[in-house]
Protein backbone atom coordinates (compact mmCIF):
# COMPACT_ATOMS: atom_id res chain seq x y z
CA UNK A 1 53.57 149.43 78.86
CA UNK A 2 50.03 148.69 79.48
CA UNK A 3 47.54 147.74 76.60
CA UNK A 4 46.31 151.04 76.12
CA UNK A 5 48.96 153.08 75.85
CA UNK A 6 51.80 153.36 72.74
CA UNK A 7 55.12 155.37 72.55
CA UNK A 8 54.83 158.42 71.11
CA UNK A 9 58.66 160.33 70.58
CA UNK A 10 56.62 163.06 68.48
CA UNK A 11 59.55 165.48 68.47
CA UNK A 12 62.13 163.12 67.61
CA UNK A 13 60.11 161.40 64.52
CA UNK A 14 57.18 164.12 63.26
CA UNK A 15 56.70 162.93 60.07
CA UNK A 16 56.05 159.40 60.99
CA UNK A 17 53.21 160.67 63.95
CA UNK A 18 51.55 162.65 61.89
CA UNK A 19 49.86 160.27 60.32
CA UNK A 20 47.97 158.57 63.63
CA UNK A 21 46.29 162.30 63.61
CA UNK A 22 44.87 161.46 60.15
CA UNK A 23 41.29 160.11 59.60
CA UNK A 24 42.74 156.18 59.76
CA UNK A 25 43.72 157.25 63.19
CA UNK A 26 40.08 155.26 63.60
CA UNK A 27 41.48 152.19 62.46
CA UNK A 28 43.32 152.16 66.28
CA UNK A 29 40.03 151.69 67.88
CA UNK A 30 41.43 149.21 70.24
CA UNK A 31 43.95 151.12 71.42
CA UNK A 32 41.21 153.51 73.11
CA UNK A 33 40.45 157.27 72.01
CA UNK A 34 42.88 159.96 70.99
CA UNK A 35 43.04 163.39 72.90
CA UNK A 36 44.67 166.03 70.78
CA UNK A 37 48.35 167.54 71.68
CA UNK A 38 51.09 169.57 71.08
CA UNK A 39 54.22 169.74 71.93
CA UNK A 40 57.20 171.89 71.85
CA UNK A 41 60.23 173.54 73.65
CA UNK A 42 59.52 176.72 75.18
CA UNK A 43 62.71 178.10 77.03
CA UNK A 44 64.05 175.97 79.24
CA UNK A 45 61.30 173.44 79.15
CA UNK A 46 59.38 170.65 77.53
CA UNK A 47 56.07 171.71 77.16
CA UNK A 48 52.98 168.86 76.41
CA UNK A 49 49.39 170.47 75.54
CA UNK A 50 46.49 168.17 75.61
CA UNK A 51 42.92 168.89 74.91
CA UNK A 52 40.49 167.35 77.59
CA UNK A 53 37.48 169.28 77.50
CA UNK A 54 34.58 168.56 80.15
CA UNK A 55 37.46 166.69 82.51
CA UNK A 56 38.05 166.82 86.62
CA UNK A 57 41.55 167.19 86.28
CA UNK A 58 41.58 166.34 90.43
CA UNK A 59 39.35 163.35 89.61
CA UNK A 60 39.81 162.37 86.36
CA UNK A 61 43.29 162.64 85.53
CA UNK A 62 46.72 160.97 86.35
CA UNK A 63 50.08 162.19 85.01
CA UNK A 64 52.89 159.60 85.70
CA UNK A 65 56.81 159.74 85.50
CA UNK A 66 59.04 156.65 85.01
CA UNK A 67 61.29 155.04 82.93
CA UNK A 68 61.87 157.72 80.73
CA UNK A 69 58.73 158.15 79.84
CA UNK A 70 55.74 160.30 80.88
CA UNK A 71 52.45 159.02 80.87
CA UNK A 72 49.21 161.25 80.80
CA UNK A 73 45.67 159.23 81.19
CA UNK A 74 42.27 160.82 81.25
CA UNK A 75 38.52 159.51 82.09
CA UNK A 76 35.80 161.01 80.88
CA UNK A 77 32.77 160.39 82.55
CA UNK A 78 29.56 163.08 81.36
CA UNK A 79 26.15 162.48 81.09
CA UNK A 80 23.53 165.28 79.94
CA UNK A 81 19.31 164.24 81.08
CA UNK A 82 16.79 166.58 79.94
CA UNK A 83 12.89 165.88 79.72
CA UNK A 84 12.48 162.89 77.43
CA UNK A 85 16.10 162.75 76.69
CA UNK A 86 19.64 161.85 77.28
CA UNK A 87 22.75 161.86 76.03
CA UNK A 88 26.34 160.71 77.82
CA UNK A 89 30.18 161.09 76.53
CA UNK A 90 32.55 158.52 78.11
CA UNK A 91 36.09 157.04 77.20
CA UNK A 92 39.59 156.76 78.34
CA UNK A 93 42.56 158.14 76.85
CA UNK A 94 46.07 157.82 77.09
CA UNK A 95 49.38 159.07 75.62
CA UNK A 96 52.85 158.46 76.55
CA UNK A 97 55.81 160.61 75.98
CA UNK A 98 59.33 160.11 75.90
CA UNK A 99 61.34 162.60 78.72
CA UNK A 100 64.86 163.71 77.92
CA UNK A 101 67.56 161.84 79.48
CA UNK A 102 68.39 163.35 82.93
CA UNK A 103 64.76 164.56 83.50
CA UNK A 104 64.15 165.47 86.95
CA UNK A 105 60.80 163.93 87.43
CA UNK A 106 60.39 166.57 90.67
CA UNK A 107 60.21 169.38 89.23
CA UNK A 108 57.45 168.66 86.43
CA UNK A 109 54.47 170.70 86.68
CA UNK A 110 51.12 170.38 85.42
CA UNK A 111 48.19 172.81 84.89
CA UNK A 112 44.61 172.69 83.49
CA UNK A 113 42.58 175.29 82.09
CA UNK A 114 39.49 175.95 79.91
CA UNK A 115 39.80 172.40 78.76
CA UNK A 116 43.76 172.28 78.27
CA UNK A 117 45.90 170.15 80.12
CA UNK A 118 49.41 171.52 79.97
CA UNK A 119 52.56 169.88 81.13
CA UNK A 120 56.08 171.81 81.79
CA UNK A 121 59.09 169.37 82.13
CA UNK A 122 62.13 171.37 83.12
CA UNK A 123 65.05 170.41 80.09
CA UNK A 124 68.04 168.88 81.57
CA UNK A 125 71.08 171.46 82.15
CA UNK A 126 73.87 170.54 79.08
CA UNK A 127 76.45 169.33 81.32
CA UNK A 128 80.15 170.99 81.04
CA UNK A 129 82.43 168.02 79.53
CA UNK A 130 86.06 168.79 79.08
CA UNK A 131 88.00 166.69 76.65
CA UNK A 132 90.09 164.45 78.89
CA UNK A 133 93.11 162.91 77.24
CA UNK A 134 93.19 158.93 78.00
CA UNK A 135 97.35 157.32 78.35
CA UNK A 136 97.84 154.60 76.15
CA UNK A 137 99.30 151.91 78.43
CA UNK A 138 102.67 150.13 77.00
C-alpha cells in the first residue's frame, strides 16, 4: 500500500470506522484529505458512494482493482480569479476498500454524477457445495 492510502473494511468493522469520520479525523493530516462515502449492498452488488464535488472524473480520477482490494484516488485541482482576487481548492484523496473474495474485477462499473462518484462491484455468486464424505484410510 502506498503512503497515502489505509485499509478501510467499513462493512466488516463499522463501529471502529466511524470514528476517522469524527472531528479528530484532522489529526490524520498526513495521510492526505478525506472524501466522504457510503457504502452498502444493493441487490446483487457492492455499491461505494463517494463525494467529489468540482472533479474531472476522465482527468482526475483513477479507480484500481487488485489484491483484494479496490482503490479509488481523486485530484482536485480548482482555482477561482476574479478582479483583485483569488481563491484555489487543491488536494488528493484516497480510500481503499476491501472486495469480496471471488470479485470479478471485469465487471465493476463506475459512474459520476452531480459530484458523486459511485462504484457497483458485482457480489460473487454463493457457490453450490455439497457435503462430500472423506474415507478414513486403515
Amino acid at each position: 500500500m502506498g503512503a497515502l492510502e489505509h485499509r478501510e473494511p467499513r462493512s466488516l468493522f463499522p463501529e471502529l470506522f466511524d470514528w476517522m469520520e469524527s472531528p479528530f479525523a484532522m489529526l490524520r493530516a498526513g495521510m492526505g484529505q478525506t472524501m466522504r462515502v457510503e457504502d452498502y449492498i444493493d441487490g446483487d452488488d457492492y455499491v461505494i458512494r463517494c463525494e467529489l464535488p468540482g472533479i474531472d472524473p476522465d482527468r482526475d480520477v483513477e479507480i484500481t482493482a487488485e489484491s483484494g482490494m479496490l482503490r479509488v484516488h481523486a485530484e482536485r485541482h480548482e482555482e477561482k480569479k476574479e478582479a483583485h482576487r483569488s481563491e484555489f481548492r487543491y488536494g488528493t484523496f484516497t480510500r481503499s476498500f476491501t472486495l469480496p473474495a471471488d470479485t470479478d474485477t471485469e465487471a465493476i462499473k463506475a459512474s459520476y454524477d452531480q459530484g458523486i462518484l459511485t462504484v457497483r462491484v458485482p457480489l460473487p455468486k454463493a457457490a453450490e457445495h455439497e457435503a462430500k464424505r472423506i474415507a478414513i484410510q486403515k
